[in-house]
Protein backbone atom coordinates (compact mmCIF):
# COMPACT_ATOMS: atom_id res chain seq x y z
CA UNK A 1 20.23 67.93 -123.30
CA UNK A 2 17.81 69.58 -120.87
CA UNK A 3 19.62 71.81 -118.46
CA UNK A 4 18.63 70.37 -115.01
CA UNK A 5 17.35 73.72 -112.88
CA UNK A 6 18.97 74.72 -108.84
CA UNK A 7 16.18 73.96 -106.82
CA UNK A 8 16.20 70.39 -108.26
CA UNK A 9 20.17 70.19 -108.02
CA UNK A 10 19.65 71.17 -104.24
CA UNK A 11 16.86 67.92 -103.95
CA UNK A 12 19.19 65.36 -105.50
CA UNK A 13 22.41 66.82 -103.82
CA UNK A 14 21.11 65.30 -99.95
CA UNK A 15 22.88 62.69 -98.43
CA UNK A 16 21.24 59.56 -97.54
CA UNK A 17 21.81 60.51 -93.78
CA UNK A 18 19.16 63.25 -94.21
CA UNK A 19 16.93 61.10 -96.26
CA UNK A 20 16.59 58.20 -93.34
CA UNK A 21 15.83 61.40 -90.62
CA UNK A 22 12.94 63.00 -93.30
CA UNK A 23 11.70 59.44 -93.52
CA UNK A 24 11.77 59.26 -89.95
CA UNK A 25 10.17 62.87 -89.20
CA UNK A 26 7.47 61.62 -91.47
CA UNK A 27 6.83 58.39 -89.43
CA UNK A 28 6.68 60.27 -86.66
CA UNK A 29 4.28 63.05 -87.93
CA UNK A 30 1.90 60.02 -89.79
CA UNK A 31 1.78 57.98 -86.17
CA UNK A 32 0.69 61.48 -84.08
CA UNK A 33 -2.07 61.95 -86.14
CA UNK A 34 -3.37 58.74 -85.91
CA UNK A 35 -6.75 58.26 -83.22
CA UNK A 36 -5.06 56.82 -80.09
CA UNK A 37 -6.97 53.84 -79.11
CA UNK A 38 -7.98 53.77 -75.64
CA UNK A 39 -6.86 50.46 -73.38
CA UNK A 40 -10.30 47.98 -72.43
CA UNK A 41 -11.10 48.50 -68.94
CA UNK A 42 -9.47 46.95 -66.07
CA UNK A 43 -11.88 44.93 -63.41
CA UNK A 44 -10.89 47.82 -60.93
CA UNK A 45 -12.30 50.71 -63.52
CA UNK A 46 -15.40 48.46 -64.21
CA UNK A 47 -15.95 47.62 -60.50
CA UNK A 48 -16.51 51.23 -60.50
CA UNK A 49 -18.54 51.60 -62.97
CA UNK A 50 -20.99 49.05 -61.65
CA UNK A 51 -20.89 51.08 -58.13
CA UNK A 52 -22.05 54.01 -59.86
CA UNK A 53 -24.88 52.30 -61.17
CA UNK A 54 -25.81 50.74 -58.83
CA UNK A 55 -25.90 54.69 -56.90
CA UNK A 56 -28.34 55.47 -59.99
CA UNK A 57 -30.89 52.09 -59.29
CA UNK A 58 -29.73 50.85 -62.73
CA UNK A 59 -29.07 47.62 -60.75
CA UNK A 60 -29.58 45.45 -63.26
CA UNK A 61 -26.56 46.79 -65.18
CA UNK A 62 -24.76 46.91 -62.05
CA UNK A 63 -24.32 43.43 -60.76
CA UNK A 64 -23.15 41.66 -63.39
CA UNK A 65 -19.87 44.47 -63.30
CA UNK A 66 -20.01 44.19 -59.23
CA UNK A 67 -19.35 40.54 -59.79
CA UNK A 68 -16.11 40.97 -61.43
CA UNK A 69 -14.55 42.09 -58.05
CA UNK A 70 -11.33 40.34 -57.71
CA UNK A 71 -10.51 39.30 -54.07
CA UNK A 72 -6.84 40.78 -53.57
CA UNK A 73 -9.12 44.05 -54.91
CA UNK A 74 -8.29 47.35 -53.16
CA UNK A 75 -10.05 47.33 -49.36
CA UNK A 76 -11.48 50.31 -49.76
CA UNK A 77 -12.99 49.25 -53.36
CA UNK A 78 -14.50 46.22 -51.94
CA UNK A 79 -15.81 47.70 -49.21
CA UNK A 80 -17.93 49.95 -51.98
CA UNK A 81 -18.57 47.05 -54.42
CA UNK A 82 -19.98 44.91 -51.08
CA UNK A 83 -22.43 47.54 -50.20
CA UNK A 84 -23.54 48.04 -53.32
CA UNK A 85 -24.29 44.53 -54.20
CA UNK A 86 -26.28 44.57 -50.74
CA UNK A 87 -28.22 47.66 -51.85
CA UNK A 88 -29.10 46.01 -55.02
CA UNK A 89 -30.21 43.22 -53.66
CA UNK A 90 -32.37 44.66 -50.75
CA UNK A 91 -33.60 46.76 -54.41
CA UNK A 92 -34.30 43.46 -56.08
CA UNK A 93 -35.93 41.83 -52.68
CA UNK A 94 -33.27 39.28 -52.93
CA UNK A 95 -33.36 37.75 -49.64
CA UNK A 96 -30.40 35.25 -49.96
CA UNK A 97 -28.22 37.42 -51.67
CA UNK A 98 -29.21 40.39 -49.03
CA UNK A 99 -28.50 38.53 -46.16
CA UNK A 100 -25.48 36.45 -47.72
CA UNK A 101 -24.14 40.33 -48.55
CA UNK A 102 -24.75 41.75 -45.22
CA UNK A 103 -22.76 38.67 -43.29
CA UNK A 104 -19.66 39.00 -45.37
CA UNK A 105 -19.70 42.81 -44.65
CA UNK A 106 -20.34 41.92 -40.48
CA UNK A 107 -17.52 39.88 -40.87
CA UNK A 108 -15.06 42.07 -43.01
CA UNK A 109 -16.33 45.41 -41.07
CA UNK A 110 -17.82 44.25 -37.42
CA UNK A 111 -17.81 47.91 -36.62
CA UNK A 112 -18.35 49.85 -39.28
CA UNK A 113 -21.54 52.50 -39.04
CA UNK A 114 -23.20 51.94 -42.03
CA UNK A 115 -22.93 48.41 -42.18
CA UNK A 116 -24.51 48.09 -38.61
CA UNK A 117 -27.37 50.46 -40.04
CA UNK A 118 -28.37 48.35 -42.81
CA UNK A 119 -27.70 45.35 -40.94
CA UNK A 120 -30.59 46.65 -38.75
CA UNK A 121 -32.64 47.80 -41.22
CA UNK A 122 -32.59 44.69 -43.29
CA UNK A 123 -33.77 42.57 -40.27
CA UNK A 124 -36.18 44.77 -39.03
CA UNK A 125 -37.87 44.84 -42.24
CA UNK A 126 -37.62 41.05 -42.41
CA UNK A 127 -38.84 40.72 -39.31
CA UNK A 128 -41.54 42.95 -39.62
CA UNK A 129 -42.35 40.95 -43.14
CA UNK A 130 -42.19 37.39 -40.82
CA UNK A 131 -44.64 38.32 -38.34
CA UNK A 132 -47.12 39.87 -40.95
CA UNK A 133 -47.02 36.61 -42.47
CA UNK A 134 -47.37 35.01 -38.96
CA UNK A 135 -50.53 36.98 -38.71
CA UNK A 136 -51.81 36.79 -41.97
CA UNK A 137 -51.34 32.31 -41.98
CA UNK A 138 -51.72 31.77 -38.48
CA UNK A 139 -53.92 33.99 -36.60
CA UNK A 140 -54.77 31.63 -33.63
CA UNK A 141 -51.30 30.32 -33.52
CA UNK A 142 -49.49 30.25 -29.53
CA UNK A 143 -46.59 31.84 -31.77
CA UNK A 144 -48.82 35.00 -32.53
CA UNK A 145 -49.42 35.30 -28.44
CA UNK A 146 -45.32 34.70 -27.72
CA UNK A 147 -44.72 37.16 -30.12
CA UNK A 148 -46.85 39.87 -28.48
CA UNK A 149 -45.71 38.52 -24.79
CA UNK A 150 -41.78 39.10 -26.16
CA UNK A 151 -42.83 42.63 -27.51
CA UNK A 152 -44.22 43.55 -24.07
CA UNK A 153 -40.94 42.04 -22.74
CA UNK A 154 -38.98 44.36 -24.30
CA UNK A 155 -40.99 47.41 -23.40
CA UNK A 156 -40.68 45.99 -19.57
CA UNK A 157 -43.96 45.41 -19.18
CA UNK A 158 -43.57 42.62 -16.81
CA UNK A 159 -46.92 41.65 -15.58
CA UNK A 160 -48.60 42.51 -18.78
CA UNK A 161 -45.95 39.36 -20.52
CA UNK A 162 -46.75 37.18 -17.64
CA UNK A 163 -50.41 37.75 -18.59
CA UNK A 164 -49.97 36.64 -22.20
CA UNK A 165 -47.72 33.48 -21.39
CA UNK A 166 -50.60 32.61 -19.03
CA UNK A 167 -52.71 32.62 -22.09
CA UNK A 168 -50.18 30.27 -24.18
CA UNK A 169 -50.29 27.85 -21.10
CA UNK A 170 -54.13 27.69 -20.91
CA UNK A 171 -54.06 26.64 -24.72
CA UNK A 172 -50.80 23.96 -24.43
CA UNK A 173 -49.38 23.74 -20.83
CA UNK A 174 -46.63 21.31 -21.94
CA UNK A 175 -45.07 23.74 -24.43
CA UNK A 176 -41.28 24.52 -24.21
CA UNK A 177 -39.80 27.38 -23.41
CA UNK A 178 -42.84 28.87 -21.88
CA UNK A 179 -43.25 28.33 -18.30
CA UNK A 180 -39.80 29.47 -18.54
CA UNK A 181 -39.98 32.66 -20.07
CA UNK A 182 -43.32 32.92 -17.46
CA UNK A 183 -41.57 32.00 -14.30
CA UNK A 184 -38.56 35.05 -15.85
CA UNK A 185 -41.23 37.52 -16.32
CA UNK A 186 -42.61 37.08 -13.10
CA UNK A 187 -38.85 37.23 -11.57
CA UNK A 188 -38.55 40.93 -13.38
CA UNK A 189 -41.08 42.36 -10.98
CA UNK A 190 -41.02 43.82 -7.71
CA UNK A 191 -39.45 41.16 -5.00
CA UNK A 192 -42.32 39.48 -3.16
CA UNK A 193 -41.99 36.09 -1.20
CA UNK A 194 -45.25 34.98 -3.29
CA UNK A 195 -43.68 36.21 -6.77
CA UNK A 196 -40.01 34.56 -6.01
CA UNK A 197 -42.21 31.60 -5.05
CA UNK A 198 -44.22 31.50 -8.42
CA UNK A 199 -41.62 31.58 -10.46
CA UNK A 200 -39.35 28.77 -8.66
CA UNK A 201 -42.27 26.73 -9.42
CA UNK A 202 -42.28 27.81 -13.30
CA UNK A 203 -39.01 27.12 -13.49
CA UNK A 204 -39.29 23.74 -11.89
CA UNK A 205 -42.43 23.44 -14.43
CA UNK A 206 -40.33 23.99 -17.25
CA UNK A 207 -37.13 21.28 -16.09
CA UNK A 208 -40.34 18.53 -16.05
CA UNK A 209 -40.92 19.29 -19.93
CA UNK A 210 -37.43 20.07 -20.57
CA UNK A 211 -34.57 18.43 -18.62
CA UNK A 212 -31.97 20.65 -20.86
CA UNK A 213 -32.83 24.23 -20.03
CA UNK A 214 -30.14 25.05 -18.58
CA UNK A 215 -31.23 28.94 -17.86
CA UNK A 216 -34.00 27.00 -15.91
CA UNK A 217 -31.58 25.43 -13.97
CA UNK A 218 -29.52 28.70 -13.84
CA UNK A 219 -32.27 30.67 -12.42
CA UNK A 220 -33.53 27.78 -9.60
CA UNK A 221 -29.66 28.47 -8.61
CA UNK A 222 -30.16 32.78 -8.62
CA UNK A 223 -33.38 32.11 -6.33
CA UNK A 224 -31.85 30.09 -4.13
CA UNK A 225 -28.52 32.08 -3.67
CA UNK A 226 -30.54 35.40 -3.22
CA UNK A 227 -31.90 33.98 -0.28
CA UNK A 228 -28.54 33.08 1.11
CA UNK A 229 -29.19 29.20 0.23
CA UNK A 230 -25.89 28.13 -0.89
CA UNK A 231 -25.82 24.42 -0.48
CA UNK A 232 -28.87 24.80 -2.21
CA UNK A 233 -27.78 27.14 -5.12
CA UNK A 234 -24.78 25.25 -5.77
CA UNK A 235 -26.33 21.59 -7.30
CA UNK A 236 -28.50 23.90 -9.79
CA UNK A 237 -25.49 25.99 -11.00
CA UNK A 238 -23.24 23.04 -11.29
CA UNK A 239 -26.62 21.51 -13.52
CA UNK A 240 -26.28 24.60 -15.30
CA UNK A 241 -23.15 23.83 -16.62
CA UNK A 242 -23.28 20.36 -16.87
CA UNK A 243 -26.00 21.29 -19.37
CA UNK A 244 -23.94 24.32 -20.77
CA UNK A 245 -20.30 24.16 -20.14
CA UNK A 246 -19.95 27.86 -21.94
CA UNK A 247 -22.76 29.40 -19.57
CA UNK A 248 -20.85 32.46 -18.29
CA UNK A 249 -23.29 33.45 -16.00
CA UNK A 250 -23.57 30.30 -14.31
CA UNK A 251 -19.63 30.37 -14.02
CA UNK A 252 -19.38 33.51 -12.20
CA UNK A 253 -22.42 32.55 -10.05
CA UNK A 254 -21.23 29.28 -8.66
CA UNK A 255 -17.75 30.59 -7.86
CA UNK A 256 -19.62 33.32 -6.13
CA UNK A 257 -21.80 30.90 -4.14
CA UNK A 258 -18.31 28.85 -3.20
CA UNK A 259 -16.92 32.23 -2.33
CA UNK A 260 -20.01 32.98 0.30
CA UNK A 261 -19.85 29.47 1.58
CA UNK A 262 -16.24 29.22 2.17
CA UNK A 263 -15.37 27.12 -0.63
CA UNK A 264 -12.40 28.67 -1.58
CA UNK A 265 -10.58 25.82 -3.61
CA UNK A 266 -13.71 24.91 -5.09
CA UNK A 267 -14.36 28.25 -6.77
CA UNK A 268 -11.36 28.77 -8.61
CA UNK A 269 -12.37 26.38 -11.34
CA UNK A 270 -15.05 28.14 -12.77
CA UNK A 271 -14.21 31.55 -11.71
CA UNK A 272 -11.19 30.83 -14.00
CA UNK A 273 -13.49 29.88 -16.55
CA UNK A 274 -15.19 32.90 -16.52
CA UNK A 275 -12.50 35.67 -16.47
CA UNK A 276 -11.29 33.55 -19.10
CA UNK A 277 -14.71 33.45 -21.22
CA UNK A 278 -15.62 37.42 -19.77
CA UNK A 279 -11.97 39.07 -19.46
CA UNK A 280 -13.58 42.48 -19.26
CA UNK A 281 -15.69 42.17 -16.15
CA UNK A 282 -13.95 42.98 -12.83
CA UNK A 283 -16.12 41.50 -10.75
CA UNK A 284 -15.07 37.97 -12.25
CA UNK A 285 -11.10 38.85 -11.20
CA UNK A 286 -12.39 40.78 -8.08
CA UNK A 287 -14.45 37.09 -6.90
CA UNK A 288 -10.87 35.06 -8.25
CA UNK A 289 -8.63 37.32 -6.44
CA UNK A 290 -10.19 36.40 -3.18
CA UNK A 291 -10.38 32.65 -4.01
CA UNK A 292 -6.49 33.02 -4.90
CA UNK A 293 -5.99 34.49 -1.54
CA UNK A 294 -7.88 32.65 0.75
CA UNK A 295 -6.05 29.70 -0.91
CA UNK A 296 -2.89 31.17 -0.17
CA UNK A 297 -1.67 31.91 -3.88
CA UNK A 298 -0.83 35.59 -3.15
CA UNK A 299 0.88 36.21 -6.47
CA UNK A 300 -2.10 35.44 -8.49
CA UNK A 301 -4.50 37.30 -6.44
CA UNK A 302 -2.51 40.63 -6.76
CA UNK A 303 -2.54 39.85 -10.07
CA UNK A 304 -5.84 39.39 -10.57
CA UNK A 305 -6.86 42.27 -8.28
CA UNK A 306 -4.66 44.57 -10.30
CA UNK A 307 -6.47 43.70 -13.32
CA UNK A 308 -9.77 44.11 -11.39
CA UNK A 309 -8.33 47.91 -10.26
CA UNK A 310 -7.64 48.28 -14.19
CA UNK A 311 -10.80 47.06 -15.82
CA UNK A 312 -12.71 49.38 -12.69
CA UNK A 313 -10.91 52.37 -13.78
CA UNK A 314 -11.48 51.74 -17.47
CA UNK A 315 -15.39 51.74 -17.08
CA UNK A 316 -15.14 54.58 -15.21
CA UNK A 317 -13.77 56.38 -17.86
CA UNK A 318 -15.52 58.39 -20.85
CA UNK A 319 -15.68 56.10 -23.70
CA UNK A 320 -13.58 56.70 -26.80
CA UNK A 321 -14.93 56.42 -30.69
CA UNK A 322 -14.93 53.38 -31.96
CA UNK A 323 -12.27 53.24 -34.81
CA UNK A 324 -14.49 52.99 -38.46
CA UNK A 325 -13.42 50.98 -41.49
CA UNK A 326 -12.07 52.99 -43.81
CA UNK A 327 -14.60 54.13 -46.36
């Protein structure tokens, strides 16, 4: 009989306790040596990824990721993913998707820098694009003339606009909007009894051709009350805003006018409309104060003047920075 040797004895002489933990040791050993497979990517991680590609121009790659942005996503992650997917699109001169883009962030981010930058770039450049075209299909067109009058406009050059809406009239005097924006531009420059006088008329013009401009109607009320005219003022404001119940200028100018002709009770109405509308002007509770108090409603006038003395000091002081969204 073979004579079995020590080391062997020692190998057969373990308990089946110790046997289970080898076992298990080995397990163990086997499994951490095994390639750990990595998880698939959540939306979040390839949100990401599509924003940095998107930073590279490799847009096409991008979107399709960008589009997998949940909406209970991380703020700050959508704010990235939104801007991005405008970027690619102004990229991709993707007009609809651009400008769809850019409104969601204006809505989500109404004061954000960078969103009000390429807000403005992206309609400047489709503006510019627009009139090119203008030029380009209609060179003879009144539009190409009220576009150069509106440019001139904005530069203040007054007489020079009045000039070019002269031209539109000679070509269509019936057209709307015009002898408006003529009898306005004429209004802009220095006061003269034959320049006030002009522009009444163009504004009376205008209400011939159309009976529903109410800033024609508005500004037949401003001439009048200028000249201290308020019985005369007062039937073209209240037109105004029988036209345009929202017209906050026309609010605050016929309770003004009711105010100057002694009409306390009658200027309340739309001076409360207008604080209401305008809460930050103090000239609107300044004008409803004294209606209050002529009207013997004390309370609500030092109310209303107190708010007046508050929204005064306010604009006197040095503006503060707007609060960003967070980035």
């Amino acid at each position: 009989m073979a004579e079995l040797k020590p080391g062997i004895l020692v190998r057969l002489s373990l308990s089946g306790a110790q046997i289970l933990v080898c076992i298990a040791l080995l397990a163990v050993w086997v499994l951490a040596q095994a390639p750990v497979s990595s998880p698939s990517a959540g939306p979040s991680s390839l949100v990401d990824r599509g924003i940095d590609l998107a930073a590279k121009g490799r847009c096409e790659e991008a979107l399709p990721l960008l589009k997998r942005l949940a909406d209970d996503s991380d703020k700050q992650l959508k704010y990235r993913a939104q801007l991005a997917t405008a970027r690619c699109a102004i990229k991709r001169k993707d007009g609809h998707a651009t400008v769809t883009t850019l409104l969601a962030l204006r809505h989500e981010y109404p004061k954000d820098p960078e969103v009000l930058y390429l807000t403005t770039q992206v309609f400047l450049k489709i503006a510019e694009e627009a009139s090119q075209d203008l030029a380009r299909i209609a060179p003879d067109s009144y539009q190409i003339l009220e576009l150069e009058a509106e440019t001139l406009e904005s530069q203040n050059k007054w007489p020079e606009a009045a000039a070019t809406y002269r031209k539109i009239l000679e070509k269509d005097p019936k057209l709307p909007n015009i002898h408006f924006r003529l009898g306005r531009a004429v209004l802009a420059q220095p006061e003269t009894q034959a320049t006030t006088e002009e522009a009444r008329k163009e504004f009376e013009q205008e209400l011939t051709i159309d009976s529903t401009n109410a800033a024609a109607e508005f500004w037949l009320g401003e001439i009048s009350r200028r000249d201290g005219h308020w019985a005369e003022a007062i039937p073209h404001y209240t037109s105004a805003l029988k036209l345009d119940p929202t017209y906050p200028e026309a609010m605050l100018a016929l309770g003004m006018t009711f105010n100057s002709d002694g009409r306390f009770a009658d200027a309340i109405k739309p001076l409360e409309g207008y604080t209401k509308t305008v809460p930050q002007d103090p000239a609107g509770h300044y004008q409803l104060a004294m209606a209050y108090a002529r009207t013997g409603r004390k309370q609500d006038s030092v109310r209303e003047m107190a708010l007046q003395q508050q929204l005064s000091e306010k604009n006197q002081a040095p503006p503060s920075p707007d609060n960003t969204e967070p980035r």
